[in-house]
PDB file of N, CA and C in Angstrom:
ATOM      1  N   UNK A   1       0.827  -1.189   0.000  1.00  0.00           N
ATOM      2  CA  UNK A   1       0.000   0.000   0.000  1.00  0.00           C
ATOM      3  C   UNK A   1       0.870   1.250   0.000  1.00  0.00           C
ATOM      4  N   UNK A   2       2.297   1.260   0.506  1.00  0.00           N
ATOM      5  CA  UNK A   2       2.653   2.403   0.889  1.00  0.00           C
ATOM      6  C   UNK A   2       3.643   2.685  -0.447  1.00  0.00           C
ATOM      7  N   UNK A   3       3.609   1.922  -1.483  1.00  0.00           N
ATOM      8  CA  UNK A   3       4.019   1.712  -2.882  1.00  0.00           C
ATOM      9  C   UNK A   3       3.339   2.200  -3.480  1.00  0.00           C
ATOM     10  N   UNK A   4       1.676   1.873  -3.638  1.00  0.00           N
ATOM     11  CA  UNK A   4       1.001   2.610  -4.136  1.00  0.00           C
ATOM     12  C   UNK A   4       0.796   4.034  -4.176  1.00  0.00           C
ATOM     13  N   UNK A   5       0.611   4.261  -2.860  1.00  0.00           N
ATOM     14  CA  UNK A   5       0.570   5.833  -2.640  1.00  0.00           C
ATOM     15  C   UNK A   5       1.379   6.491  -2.837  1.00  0.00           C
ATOM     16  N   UNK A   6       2.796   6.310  -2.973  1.00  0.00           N
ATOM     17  CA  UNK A   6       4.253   7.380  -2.894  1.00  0.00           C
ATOM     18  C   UNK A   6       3.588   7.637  -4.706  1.00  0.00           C
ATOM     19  N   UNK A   7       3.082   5.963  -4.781  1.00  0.00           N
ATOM     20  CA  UNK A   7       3.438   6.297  -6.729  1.00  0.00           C
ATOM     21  C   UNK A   7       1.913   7.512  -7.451  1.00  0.00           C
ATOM     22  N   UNK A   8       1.398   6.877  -6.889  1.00  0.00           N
ATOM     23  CA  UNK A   8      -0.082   7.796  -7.001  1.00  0.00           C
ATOM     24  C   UNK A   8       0.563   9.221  -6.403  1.00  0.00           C
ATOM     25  N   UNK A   9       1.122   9.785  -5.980  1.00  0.00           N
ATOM     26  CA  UNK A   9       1.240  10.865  -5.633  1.00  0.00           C
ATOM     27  C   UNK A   9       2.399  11.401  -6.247  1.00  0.00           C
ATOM     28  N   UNK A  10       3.246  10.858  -6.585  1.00  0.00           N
ATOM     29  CA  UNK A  10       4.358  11.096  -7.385  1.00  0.00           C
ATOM     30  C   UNK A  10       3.875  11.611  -8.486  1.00  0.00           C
ATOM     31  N   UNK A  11       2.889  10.461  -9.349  1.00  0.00           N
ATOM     32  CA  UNK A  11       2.144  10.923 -10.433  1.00  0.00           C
ATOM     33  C   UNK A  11       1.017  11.603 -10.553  1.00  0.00           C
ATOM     34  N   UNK A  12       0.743  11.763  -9.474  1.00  0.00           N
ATOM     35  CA  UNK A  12      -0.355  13.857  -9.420  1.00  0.00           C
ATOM     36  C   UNK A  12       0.529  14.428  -9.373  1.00  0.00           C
ATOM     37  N   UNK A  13       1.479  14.971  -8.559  1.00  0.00           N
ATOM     38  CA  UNK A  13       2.552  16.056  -8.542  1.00  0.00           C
ATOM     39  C   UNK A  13       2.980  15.889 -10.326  1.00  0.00           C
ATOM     40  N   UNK A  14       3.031  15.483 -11.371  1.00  0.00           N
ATOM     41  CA  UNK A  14       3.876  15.585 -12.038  1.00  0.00           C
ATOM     42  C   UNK A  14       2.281  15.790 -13.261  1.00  0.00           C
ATOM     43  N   UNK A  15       1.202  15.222 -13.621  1.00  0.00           N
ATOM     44  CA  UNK A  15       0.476  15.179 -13.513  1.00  0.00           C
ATOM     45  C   UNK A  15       0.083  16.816 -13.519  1.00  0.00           C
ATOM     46  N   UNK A  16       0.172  17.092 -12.032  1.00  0.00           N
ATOM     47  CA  UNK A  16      -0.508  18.574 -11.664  1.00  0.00           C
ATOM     48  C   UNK A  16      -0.097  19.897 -12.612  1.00  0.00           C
ATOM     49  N   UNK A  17       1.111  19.545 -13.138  1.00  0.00           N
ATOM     50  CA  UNK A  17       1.723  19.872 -14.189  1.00  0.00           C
ATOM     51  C   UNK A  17       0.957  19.953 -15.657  1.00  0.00           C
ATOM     52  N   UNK A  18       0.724  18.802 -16.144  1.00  0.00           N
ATOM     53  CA  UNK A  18       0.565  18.947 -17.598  1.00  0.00           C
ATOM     54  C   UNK A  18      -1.279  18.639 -17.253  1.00  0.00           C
ATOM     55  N   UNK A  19      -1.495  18.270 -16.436  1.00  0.00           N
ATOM     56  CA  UNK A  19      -3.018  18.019 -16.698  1.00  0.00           C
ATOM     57  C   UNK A  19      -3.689  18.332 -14.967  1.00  0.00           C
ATOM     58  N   UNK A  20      -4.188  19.686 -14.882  1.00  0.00           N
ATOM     59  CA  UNK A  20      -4.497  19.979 -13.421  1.00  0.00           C
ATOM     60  C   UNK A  20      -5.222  19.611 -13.243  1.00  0.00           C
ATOM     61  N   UNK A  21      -6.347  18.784 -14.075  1.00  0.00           N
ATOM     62  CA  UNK A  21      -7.662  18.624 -12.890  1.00  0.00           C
ATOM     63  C   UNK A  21      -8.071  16.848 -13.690  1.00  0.00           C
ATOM     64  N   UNK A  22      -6.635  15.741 -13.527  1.00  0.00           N
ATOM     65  CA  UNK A  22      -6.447  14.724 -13.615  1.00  0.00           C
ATOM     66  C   UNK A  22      -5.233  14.851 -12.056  1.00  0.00           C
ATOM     67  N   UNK A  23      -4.278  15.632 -12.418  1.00  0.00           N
ATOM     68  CA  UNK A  23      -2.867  15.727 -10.685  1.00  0.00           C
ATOM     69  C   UNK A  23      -3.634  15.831  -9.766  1.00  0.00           C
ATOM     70  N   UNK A  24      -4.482  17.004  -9.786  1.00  0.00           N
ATOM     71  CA  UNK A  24      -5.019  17.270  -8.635  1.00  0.00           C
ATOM     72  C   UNK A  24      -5.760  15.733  -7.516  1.00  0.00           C
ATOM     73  N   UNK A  25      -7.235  15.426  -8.200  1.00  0.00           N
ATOM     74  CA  UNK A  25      -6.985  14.241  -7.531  1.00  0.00           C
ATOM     75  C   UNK A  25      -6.310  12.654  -7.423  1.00  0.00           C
ATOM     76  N   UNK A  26      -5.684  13.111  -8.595  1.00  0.00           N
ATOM     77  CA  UNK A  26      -4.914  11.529  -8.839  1.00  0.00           C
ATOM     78  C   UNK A  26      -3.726  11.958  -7.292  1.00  0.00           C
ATOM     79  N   UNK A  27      -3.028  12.717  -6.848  1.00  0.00           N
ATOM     80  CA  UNK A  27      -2.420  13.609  -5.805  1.00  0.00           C
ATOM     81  C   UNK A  27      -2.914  13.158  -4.357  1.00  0.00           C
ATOM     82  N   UNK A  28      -4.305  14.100  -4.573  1.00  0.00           N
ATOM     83  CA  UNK A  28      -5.107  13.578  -3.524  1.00  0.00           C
ATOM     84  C   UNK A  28      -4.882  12.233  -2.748  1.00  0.00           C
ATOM     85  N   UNK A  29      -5.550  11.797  -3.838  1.00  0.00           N
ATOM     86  CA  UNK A  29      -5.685   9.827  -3.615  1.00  0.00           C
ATOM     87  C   UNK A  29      -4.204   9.422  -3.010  1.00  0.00           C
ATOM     88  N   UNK A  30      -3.287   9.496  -3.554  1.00  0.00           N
ATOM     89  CA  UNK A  30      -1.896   8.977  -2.955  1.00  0.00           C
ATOM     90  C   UNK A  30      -1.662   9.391  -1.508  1.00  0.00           C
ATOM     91  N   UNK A  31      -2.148  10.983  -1.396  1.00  0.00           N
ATOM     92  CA  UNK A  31      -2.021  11.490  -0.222  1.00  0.00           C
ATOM     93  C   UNK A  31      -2.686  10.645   1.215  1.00  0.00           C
ATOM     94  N   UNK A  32      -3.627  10.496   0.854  1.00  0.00           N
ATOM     95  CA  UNK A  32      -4.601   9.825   0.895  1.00  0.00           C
ATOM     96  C   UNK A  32      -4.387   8.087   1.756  1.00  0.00           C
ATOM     97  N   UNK A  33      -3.925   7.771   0.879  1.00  0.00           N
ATOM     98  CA  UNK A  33      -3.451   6.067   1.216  1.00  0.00           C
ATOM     99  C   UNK A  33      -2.073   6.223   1.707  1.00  0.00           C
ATOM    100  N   UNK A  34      -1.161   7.089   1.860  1.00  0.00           N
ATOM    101  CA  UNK A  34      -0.080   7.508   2.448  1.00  0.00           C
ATOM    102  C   UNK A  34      -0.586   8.124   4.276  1.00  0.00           C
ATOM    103  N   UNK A  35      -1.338   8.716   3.810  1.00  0.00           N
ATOM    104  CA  UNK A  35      -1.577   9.132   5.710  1.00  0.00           C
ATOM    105  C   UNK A  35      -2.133   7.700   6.531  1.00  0.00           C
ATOM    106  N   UNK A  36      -2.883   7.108   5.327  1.00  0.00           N
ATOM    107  CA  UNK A  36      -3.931   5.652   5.755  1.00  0.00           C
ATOM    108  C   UNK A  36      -2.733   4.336   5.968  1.00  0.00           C
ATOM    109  N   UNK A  37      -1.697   4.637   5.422  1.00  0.00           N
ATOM    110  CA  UNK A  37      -0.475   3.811   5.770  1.00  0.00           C
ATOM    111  C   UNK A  37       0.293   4.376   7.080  1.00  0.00           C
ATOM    112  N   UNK A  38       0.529   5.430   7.145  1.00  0.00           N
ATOM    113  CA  UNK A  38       1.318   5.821   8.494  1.00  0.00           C
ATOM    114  C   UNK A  38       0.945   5.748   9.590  1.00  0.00           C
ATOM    115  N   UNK A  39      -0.760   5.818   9.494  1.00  0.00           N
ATOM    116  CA  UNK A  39      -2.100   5.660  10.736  1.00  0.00           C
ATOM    117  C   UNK A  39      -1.985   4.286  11.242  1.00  0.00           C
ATOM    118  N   UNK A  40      -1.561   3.309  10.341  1.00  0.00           N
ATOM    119  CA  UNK A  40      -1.744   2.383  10.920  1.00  0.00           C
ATOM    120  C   UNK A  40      -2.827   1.067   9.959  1.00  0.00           C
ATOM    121  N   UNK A  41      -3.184   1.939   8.904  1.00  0.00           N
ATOM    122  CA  UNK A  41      -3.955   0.833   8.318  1.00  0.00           C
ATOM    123  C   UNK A  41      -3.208   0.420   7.289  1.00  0.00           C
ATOM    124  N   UNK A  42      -3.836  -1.189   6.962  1.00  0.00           N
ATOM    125  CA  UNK A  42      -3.504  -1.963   5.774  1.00  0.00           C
ATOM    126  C   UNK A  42      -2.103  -2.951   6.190  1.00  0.00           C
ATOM    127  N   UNK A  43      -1.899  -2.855   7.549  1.00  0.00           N
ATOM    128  CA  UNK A  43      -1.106  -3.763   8.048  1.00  0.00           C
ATOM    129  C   UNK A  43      -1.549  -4.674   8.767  1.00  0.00           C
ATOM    130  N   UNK A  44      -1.031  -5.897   8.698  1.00  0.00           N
ATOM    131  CA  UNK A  44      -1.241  -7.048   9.370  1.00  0.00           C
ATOM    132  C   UNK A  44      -1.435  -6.997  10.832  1.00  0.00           C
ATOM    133  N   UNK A  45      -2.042  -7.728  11.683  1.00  0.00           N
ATOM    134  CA  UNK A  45      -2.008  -7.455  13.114  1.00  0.00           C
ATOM    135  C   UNK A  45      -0.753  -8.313  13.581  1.00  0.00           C
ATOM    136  N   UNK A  46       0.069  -7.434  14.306  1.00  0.00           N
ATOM    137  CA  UNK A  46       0.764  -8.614  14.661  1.00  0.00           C
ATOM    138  C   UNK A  46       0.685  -9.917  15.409  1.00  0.00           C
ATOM    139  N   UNK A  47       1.188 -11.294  14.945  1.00  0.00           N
ATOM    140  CA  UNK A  47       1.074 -12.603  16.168  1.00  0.00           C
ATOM    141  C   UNK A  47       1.887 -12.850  16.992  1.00  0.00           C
ATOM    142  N   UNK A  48       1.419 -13.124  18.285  1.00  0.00           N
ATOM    143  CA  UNK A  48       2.056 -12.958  19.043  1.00  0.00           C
ATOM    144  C   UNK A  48       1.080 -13.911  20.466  1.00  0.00           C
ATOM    145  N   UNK A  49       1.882 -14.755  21.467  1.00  0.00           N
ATOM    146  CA  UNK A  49       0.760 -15.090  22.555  1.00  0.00           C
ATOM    147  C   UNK A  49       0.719 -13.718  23.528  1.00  0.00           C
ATOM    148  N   UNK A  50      -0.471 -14.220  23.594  1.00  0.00           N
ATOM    149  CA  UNK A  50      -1.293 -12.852  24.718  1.00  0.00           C
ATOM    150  C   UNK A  50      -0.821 -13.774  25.983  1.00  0.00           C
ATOM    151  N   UNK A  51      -0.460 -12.288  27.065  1.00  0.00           N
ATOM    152  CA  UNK A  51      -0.075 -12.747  28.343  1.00  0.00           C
ATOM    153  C   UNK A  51      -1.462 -13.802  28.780  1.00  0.00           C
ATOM    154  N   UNK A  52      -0.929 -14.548  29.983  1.00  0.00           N
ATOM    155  CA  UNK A  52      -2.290 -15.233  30.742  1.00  0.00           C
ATOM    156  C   UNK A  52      -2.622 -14.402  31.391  1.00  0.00           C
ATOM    157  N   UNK A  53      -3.830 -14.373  31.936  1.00  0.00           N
ATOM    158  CA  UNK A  53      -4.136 -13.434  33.369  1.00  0.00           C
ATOM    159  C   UNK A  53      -4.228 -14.815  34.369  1.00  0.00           C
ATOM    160  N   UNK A  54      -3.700 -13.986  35.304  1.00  0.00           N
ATOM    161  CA  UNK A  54      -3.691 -14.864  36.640  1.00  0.00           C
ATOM    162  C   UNK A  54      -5.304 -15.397  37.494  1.00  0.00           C
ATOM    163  N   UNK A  55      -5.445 -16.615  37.532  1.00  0.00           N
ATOM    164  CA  UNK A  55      -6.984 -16.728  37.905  1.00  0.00           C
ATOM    165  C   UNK A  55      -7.143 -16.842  39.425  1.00  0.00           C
TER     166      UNK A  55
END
């Protein structure tokens, strides 16, 4: 995901250039799945054993 977005945003910025209102949200969108990658989504949960609780 975080491939996608650098590239989606790479290609609005360049994009924003020769065709503004294709960059603009093609831009967006990368921006987009780039904040949604740093937040925390689209990653695996990690495995791992959960402590016991004491009964």
């Amino acid at each position: 995901m975080i491939g996608v977005g650098i590239a989606l945003f790479i290609i609005g910025v360049i994009f924003l250039f020769i065709i503004p209102w294709v960059g603009i949200p093609v831009g967006i969108v990368g921006l987009v799945l780039l904040v949604l990658y740093l937040a925390g989504f689209g990653r695996r949960a990690a495995r791992g054993e959960q402590p016991q609780q004491p009964r």
